[in-house]
C-alpha atoms as a PDB file:
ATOM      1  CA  UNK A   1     -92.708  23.025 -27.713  1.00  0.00           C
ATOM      2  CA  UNK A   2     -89.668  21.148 -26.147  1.00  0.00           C
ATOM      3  CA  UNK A   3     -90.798  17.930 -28.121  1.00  0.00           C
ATOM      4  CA  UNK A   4     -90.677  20.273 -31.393  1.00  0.00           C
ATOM      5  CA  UNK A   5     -86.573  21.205 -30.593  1.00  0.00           C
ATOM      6  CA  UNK A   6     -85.854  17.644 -29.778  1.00  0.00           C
ATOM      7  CA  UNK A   7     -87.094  16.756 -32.876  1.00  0.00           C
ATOM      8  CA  UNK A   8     -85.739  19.135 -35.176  1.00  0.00           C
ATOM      9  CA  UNK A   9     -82.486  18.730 -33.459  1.00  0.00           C
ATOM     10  CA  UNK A  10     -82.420  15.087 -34.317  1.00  0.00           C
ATOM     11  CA  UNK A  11     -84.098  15.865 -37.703  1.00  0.00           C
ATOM     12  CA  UNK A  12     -80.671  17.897 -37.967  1.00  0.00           C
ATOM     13  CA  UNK A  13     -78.353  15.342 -36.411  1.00  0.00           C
ATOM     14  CA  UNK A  14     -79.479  12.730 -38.984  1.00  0.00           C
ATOM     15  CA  UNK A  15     -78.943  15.281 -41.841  1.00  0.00           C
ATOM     16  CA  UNK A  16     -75.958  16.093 -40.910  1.00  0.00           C
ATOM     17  CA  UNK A  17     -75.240  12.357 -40.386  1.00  0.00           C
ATOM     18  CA  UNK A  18     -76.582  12.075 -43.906  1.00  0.00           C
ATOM     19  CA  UNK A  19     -73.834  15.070 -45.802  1.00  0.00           C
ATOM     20  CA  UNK A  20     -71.000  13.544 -44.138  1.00  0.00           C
ATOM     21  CA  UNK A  21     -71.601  10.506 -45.165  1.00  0.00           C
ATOM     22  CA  UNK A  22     -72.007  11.330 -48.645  1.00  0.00           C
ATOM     23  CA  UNK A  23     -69.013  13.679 -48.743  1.00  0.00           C
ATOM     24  CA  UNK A  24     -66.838  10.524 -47.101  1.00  0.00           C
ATOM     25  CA  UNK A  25     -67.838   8.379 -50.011  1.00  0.00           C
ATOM     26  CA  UNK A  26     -66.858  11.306 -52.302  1.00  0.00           C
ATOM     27  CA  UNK A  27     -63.589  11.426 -50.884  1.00  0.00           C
ATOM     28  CA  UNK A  28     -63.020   7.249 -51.318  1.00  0.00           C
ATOM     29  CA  UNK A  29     -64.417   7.663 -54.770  1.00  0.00           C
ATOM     30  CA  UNK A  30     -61.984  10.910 -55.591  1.00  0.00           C
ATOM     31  CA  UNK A  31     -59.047   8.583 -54.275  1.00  0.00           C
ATOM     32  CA  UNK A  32     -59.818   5.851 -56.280  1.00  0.00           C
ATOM     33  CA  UNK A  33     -60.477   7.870 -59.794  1.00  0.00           C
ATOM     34  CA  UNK A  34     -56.661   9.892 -59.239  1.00  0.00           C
ATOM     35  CA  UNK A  35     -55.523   6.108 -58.619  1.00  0.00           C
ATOM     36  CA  UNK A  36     -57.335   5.130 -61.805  1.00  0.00           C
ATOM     37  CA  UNK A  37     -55.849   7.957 -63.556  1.00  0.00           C
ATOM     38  CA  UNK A  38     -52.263   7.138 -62.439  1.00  0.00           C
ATOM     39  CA  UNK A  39     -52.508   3.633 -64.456  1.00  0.00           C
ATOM     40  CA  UNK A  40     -53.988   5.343 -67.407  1.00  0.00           C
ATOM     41  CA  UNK A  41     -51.396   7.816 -67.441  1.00  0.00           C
ATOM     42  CA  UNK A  42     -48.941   5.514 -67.384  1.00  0.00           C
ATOM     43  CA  UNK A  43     -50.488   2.956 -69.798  1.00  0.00           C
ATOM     44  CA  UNK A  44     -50.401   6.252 -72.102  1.00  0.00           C
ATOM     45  CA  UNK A  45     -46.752   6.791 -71.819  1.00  0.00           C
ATOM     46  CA  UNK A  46     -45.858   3.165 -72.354  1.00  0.00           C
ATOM     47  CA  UNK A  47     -47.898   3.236 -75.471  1.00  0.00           C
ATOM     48  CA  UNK A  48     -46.983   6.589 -76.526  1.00  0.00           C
ATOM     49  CA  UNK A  49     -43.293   5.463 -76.171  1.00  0.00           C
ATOM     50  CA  UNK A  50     -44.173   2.620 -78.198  1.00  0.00           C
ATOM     51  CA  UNK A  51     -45.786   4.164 -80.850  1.00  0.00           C
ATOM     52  CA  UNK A  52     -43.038   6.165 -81.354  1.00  0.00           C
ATOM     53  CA  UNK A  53     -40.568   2.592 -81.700  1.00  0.00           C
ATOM     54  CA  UNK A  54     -42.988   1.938 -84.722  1.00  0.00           C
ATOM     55  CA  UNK A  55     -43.054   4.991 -86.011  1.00  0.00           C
ATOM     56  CA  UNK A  56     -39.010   5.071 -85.916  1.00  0.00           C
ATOM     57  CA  UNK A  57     -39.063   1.318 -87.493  1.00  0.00           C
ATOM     58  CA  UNK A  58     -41.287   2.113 -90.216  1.00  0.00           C
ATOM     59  CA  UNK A  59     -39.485   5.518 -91.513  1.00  0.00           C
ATOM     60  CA  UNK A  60     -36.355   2.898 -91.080  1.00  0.00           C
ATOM     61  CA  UNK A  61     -37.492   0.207 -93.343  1.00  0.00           C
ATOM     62  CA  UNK A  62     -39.336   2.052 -95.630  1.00  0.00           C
ATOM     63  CA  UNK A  63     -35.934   3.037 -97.104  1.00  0.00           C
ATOM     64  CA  UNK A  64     -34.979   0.004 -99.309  1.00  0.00           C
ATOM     65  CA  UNK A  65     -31.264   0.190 -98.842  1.00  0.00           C
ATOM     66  CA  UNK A  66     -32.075  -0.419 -95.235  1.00  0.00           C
ATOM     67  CA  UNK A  67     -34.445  -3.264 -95.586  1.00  0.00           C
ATOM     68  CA  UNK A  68     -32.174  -5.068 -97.784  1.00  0.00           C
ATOM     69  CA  UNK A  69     -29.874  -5.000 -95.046  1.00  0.00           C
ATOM     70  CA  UNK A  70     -32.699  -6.603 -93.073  1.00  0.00           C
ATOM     71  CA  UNK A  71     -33.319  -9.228 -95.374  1.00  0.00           C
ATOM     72  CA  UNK A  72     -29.525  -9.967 -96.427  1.00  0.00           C
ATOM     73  CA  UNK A  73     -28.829 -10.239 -91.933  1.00  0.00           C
ATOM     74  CA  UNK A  74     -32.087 -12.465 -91.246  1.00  0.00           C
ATOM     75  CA  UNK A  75     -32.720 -14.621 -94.454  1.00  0.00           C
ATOM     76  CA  UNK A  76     -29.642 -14.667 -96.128  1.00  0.00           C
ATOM     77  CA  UNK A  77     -30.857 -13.108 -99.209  1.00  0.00           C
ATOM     78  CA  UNK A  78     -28.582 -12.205-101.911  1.00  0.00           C
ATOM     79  CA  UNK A  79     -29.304 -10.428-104.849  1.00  0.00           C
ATOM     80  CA  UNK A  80     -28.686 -12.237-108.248  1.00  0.00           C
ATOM     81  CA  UNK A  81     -24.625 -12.099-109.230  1.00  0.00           C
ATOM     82  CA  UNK A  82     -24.481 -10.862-105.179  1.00  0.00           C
ATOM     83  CA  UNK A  83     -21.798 -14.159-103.922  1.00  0.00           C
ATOM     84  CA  UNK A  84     -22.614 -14.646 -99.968  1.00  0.00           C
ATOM     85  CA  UNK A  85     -19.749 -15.533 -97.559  1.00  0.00           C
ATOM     86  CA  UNK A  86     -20.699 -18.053 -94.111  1.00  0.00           C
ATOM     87  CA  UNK A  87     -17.816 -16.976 -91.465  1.00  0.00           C
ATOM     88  CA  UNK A  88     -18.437 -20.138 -89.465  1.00  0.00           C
ATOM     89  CA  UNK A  89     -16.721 -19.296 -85.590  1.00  0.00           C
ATOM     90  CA  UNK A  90     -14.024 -21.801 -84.233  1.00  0.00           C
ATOM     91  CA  UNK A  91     -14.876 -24.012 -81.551  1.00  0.00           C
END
């Protein structure tokens, strides 16, 4: 009968043993998902933010006037009869 109580005592020890165990590995892996999560969340804002640049860029250009302006600034278009000025700086 003593033998019996020894061994369900260990038979509990090593269950026990067993939950904590598991419930420490929960923990590490609950750490490392809310640390996972922080990234994403951030990665989300960044692209959020922008997505919202191009979204602002293409209501922007998609008014003529405006990319005309582009065009005329980076490529030095004119438009026929348009005569373009060069203001060269001093040096």
């Amino acid at each position: 009968m003593n033998i019996g109580k020894i061994l369900f005592v260990v038979f509990l020890v090593i269950v026990i043993s067993f939950f904590l165990v598991e419930i420490f590995y929960m923990f590490k892996e609950d750490r490392s998902l809310a640390s996972d999560n922080q990234k994403l969340t951030a990665q989300l804002q960044s692209l959020t933010a922008e997505k919202n640049k191009i979204q602002e860029d293409i209501n922007y250009y998609s008014n003529i006037s405006n990319l005309q302006k582009l065009l005329k600034q980076e490529f030095n278009y004119k438009q026929p009869g348009e005569k373009m000025i060069i203001v060269v700086p001093n040096q």
